[in-house]
Every structure is written in C-alpha cells, then in structure tokens.
Protein backbone atom coordinates (compact mmCIF):
# COMPACT_ATOMS: atom_id res chain seq x y z
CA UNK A 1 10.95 8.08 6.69
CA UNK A 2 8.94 11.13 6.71
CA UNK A 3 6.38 11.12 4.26
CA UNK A 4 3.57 13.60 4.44
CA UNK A 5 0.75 12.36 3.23
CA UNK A 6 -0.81 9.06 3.63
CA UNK A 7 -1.46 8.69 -0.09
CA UNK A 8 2.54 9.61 -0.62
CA UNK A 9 3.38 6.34 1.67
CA UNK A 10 0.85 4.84 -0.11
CA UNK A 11 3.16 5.11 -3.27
CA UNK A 12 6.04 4.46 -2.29
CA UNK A 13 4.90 1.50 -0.90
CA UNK A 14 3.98 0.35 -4.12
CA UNK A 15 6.90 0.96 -5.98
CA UNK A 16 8.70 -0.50 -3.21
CA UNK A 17 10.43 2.28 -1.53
CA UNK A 18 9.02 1.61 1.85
CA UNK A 19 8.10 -1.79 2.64
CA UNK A 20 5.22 -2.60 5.50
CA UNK A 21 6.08 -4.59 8.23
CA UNK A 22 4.58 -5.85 11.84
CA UNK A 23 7.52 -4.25 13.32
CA UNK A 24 6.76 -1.06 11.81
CA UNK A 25 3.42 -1.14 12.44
CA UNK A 26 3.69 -1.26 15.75
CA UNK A 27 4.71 2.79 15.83
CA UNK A 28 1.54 3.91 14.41
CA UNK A 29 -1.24 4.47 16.00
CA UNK A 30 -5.19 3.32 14.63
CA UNK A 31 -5.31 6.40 13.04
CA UNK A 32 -2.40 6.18 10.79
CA UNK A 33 -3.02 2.57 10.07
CA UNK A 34 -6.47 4.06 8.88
CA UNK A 35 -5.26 6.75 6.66
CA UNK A 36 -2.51 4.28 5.07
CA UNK A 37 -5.42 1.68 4.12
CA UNK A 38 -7.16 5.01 2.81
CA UNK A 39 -4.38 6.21 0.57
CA UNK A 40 -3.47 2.54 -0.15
CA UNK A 41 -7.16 1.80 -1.93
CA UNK A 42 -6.84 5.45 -3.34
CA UNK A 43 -3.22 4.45 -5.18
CA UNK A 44 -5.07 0.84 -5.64
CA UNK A 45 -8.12 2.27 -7.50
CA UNK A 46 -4.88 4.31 -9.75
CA UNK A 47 -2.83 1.80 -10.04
CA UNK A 48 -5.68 -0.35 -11.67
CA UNK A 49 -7.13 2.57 -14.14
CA UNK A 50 -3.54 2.57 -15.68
CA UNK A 51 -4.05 0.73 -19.10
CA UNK A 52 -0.49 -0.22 -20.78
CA UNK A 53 -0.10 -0.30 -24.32
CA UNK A 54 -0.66 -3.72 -26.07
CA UNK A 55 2.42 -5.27 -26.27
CA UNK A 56 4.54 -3.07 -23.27
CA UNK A 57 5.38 -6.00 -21.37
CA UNK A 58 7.46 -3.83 -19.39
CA UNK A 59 4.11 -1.55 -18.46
CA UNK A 60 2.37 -4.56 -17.30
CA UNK A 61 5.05 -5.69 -15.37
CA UNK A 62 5.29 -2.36 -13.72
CA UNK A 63 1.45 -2.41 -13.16
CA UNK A 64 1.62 -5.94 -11.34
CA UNK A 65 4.30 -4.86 -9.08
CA UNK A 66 2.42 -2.47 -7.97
CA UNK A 67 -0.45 -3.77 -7.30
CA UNK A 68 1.00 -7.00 -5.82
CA UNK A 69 2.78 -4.97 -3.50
CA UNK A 70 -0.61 -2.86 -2.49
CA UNK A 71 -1.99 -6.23 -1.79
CA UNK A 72 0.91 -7.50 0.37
CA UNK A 73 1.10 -4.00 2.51
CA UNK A 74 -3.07 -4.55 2.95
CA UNK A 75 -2.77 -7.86 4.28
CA UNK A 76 -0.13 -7.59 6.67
CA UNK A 77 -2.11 -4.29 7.96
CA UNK A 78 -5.15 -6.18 7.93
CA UNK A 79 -3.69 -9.28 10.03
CA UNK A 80 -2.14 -7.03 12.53
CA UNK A 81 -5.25 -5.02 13.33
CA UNK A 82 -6.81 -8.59 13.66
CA UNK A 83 -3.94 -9.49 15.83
CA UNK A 84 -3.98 -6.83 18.02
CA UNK A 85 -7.93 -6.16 18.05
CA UNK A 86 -8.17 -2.93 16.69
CA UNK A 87 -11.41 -0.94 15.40
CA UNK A 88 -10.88 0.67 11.90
C-alpha cells in the first residue's frame, strides 16, 4: 500500500482500509512506527471533535469504529515496540 503521508495511513486505518499487524510492522523502521503513532493521535484528536447529530445512530456508530480501531492499531504498535525494545 503506498500511502504518503503518515496521517493518510492514519485514516485509513481507521476506517479500516489498512489494518495494523505485528507482521507488518516488522517492515517499518522506528521512524515510521513514530510518524504512524503521530498521525494516529492527530486522526484520534479528529475523530473525537466530530459531534453527530442527536439521534444519528448511524454517526455514532461510524465515530466508534473509528476510534476503536485507532485504539486497536495503538496498542498493537505499542506492544511491539515493547516487544522488540524500541525508543520512540
């Protein structure tokens, strides 16, 4: 997948384009892994300032998706960089 910027990945990982695995994690180097967790709290910080209609189920839905899946891709970055001992 070639995205360009890290805040582009960032996006697509929340609406679950691209998902983040160990195995795929293991191609990027600290720096990338530092720019995704950038762009990640960037889309995070977005994702959260969103503020659905009352009543648009659908919205809020949408919103926890995202958000859940933010929190899933930051965890399994976070416990490989503990795994593998890496300084962000």
């Amino acid at each position: 997948m070639s995205i360009s910027s890290p805040k582009e990945r960032a996006k697509s990982i929340a609406d679950g384009f691209f998902s983040v695995t160990i195995p795929s994690l293991r191609k990027l180097t600290e720096g990338h892994l530092r720019d995704i967790l950038k762009g990640i709290g960037i889309v995070e910080r977005e994702v959260r300032r969103e503020m659905p209609k009352e009543g648009d189920y659908d919205g809020i839905k949408k919103k926890h998706f995202k958000l859940g899946n933010l929190r899933r891709a930051r965890l399994v970055i976070d416990t490989f960089v503990k795994q593998r001992r890496l300084k962000l």
